[in-house]
C-alpha atoms as a PDB file:
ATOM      1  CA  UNK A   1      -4.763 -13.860  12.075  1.00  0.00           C
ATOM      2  CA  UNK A   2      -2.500 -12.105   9.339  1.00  0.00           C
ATOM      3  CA  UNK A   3       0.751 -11.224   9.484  1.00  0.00           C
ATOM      4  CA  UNK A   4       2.072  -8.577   6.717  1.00  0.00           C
ATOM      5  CA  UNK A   5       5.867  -7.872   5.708  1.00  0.00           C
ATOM      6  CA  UNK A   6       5.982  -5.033   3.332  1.00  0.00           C
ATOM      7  CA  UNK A   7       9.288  -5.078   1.470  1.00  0.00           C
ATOM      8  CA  UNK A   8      10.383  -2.352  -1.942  1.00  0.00           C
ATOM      9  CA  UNK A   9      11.124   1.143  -0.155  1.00  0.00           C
ATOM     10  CA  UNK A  10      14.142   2.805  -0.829  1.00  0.00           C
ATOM     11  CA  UNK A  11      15.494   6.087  -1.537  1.00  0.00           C
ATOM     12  CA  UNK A  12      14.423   7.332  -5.267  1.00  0.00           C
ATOM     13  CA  UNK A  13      14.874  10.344  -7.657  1.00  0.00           C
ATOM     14  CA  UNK A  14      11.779  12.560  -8.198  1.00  0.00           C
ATOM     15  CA  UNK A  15      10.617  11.521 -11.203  1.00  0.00           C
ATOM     16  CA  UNK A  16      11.646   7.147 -10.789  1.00  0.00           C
ATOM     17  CA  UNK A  17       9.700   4.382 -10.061  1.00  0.00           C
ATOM     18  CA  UNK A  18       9.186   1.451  -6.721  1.00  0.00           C
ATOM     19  CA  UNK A  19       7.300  -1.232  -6.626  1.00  0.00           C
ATOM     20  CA  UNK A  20       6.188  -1.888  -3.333  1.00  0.00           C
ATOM     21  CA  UNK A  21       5.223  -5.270  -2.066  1.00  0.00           C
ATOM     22  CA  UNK A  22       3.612  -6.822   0.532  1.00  0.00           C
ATOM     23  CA  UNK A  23       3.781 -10.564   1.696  1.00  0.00           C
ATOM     24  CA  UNK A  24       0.919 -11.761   3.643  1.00  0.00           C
ATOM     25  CA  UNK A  25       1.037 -15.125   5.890  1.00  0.00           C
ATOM     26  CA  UNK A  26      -1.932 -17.337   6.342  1.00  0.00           C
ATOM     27  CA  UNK A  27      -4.136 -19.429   3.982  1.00  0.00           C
ATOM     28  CA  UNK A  28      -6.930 -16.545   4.919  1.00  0.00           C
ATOM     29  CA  UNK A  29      -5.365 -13.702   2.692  1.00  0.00           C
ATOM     30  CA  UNK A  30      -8.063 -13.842   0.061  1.00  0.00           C
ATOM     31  CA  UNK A  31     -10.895 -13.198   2.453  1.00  0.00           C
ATOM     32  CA  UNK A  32      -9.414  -9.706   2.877  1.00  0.00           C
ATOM     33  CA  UNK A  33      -9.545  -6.218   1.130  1.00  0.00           C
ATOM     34  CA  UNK A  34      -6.370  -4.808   1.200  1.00  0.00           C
ATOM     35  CA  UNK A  35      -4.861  -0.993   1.085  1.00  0.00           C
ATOM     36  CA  UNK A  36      -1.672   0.692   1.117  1.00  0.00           C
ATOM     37  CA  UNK A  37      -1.463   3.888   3.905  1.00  0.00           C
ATOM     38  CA  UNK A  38       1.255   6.137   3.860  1.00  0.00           C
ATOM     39  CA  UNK A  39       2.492   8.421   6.894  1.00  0.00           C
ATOM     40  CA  UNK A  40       5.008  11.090   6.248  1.00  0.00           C
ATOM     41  CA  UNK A  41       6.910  12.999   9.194  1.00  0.00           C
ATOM     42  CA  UNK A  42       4.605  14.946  11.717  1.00  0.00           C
ATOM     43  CA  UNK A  43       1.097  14.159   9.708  1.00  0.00           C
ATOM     44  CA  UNK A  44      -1.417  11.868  10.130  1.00  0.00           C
ATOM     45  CA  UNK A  45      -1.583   8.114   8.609  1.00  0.00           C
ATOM     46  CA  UNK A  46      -3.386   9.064   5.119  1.00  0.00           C
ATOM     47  CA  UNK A  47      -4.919   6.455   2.883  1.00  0.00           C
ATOM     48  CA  UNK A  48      -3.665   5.520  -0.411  1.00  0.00           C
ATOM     49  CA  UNK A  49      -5.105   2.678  -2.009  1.00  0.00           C
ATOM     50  CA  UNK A  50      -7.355  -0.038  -1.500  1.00  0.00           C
ATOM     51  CA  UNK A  51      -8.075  -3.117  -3.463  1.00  0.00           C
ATOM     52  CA  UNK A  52     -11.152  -5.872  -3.259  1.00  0.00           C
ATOM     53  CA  UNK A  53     -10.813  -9.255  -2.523  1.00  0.00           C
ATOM     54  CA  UNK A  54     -10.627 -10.475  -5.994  1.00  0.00           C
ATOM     55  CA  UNK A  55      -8.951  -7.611  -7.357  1.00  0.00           C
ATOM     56  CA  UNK A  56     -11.807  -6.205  -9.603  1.00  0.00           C
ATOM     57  CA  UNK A  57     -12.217  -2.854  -7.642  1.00  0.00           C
ATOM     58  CA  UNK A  58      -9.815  -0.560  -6.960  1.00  0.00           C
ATOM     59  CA  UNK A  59      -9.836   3.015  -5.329  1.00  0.00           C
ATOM     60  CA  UNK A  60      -7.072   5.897  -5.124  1.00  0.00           C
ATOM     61  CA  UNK A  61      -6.731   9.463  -3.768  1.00  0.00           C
ATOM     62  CA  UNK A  62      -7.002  11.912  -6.030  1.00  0.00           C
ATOM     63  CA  UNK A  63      -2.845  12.852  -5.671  1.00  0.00           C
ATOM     64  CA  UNK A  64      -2.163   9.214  -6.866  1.00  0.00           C
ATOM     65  CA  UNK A  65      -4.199   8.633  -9.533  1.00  0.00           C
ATOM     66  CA  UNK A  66      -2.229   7.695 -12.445  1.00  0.00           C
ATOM     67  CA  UNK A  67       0.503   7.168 -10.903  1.00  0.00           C
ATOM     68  CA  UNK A  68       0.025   4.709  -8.528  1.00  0.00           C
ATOM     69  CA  UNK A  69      -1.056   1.658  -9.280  1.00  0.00           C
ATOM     70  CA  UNK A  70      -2.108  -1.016  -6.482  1.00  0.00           C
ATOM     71  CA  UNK A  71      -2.493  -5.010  -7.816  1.00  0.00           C
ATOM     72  CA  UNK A  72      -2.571  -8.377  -5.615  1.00  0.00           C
ATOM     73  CA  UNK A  73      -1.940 -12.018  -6.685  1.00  0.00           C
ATOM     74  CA  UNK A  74      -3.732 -14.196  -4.275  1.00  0.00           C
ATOM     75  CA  UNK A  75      -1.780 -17.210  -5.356  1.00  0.00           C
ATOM     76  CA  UNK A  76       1.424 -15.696  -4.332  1.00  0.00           C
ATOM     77  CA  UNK A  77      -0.789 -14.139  -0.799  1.00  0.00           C
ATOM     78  CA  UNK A  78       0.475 -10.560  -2.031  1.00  0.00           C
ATOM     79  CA  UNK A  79      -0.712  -7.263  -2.893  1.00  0.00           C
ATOM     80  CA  UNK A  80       1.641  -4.534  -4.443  1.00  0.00           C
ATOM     81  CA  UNK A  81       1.793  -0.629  -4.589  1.00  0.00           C
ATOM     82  CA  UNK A  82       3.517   0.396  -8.118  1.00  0.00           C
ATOM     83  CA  UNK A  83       5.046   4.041  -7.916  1.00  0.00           C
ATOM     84  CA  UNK A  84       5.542   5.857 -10.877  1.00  0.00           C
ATOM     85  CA  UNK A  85       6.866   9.411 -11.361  1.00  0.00           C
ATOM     86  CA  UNK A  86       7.604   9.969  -7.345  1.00  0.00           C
ATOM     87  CA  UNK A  87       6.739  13.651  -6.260  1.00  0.00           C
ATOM     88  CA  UNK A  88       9.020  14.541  -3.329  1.00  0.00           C
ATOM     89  CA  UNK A  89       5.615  14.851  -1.384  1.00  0.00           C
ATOM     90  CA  UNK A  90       5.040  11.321  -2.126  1.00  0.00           C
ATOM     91  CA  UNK A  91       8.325  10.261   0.637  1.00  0.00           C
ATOM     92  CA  UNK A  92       6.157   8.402   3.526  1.00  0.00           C
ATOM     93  CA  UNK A  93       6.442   5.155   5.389  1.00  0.00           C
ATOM     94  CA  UNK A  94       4.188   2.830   3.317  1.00  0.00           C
ATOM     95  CA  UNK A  95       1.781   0.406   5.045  1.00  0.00           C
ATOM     96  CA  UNK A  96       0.082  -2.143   3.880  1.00  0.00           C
ATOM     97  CA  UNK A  97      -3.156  -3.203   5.994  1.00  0.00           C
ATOM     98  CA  UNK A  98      -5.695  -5.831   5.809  1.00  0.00           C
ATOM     99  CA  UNK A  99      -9.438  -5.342   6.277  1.00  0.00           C
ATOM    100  CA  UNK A 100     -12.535  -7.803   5.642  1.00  0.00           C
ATOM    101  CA  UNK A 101     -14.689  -4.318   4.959  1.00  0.00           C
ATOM    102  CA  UNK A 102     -13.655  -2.493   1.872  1.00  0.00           C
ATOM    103  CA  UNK A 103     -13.091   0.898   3.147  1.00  0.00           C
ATOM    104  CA  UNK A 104     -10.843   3.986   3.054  1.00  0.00           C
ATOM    105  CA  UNK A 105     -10.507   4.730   6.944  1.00  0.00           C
ATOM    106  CA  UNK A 106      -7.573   2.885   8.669  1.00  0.00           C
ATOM    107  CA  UNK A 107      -9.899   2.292  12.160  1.00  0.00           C
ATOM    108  CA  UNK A 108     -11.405  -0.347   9.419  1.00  0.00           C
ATOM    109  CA  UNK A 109      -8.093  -2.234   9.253  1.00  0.00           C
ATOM    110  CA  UNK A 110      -7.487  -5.100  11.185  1.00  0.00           C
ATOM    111  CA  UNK A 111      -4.560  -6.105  10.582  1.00  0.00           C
ATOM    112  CA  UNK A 112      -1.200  -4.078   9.346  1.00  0.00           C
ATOM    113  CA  UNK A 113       2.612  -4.587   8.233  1.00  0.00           C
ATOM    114  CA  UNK A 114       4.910  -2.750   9.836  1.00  0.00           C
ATOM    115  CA  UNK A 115       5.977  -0.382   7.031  1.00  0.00           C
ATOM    116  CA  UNK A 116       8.362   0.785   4.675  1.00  0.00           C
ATOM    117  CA  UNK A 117      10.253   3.996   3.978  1.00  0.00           C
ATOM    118  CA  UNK A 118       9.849   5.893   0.503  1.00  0.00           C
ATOM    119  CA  UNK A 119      12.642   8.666   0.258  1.00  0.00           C
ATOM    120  CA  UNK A 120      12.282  10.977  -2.538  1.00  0.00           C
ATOM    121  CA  UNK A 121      15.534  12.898  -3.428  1.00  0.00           C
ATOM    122  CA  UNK A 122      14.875  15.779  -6.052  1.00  0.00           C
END
């Protein structure tokens, strides 16, 4: 079992910068991939960002490459979403998820936090 607290949302200017973090309980965190989901108002959960185990491999959408950047510290049992240069079409509710399968489909994710809000003013 793995519980996730995501923490770092907040309203930003087009154009800033959030880190967002996510806190995982459990002594099991390191047997899991993890990625970062976003779900803005009336569309579907879309993935973001997903991470390996070890933190060697790591996979974006297309819309975040560059600017998004998604690192974990197993020591510290957390994984992290950097956001640089915020588009307004980037304001979601961020979710960080768990999965022992490294994939890009949230049915794959086993576990999940229970979000936090990215507001983009422009």
């Amino acid at each position: 079992q793995v519980q996730l607290v995501e923490s770092g949302g907040g309203l930003m200017q087009a154009g800033g910068s959030l880190r967002l973090s996510c806190a995982a309980s459990g002594r099991t965190f390191i047997m899991y991939k993890m990625g970062w989901f976003r779900q803005a108002p009336g569309k579907e959960r879309e993935f973001v960002a997903a991470i390996s185990r070890d933190g060697s491999n790591t996979y974006y959408i297309d819309s975040v490459k560059g600017r998004f950047t998604i690192s974990r510290d197993n020591a510290k049992n957390t994984v992290y979403l950097q956001i640089n240069s915020l588009k307004p079409e980037d304001m979601a509710v961020y979710y960080c998820a768990a999965s022992i399968s490294y994939s890009l489909r949230a049915v794959d994710y086993d576990y999940w936090g229970q979000g936090t809000q990215v507001t983009v003013s422009s």
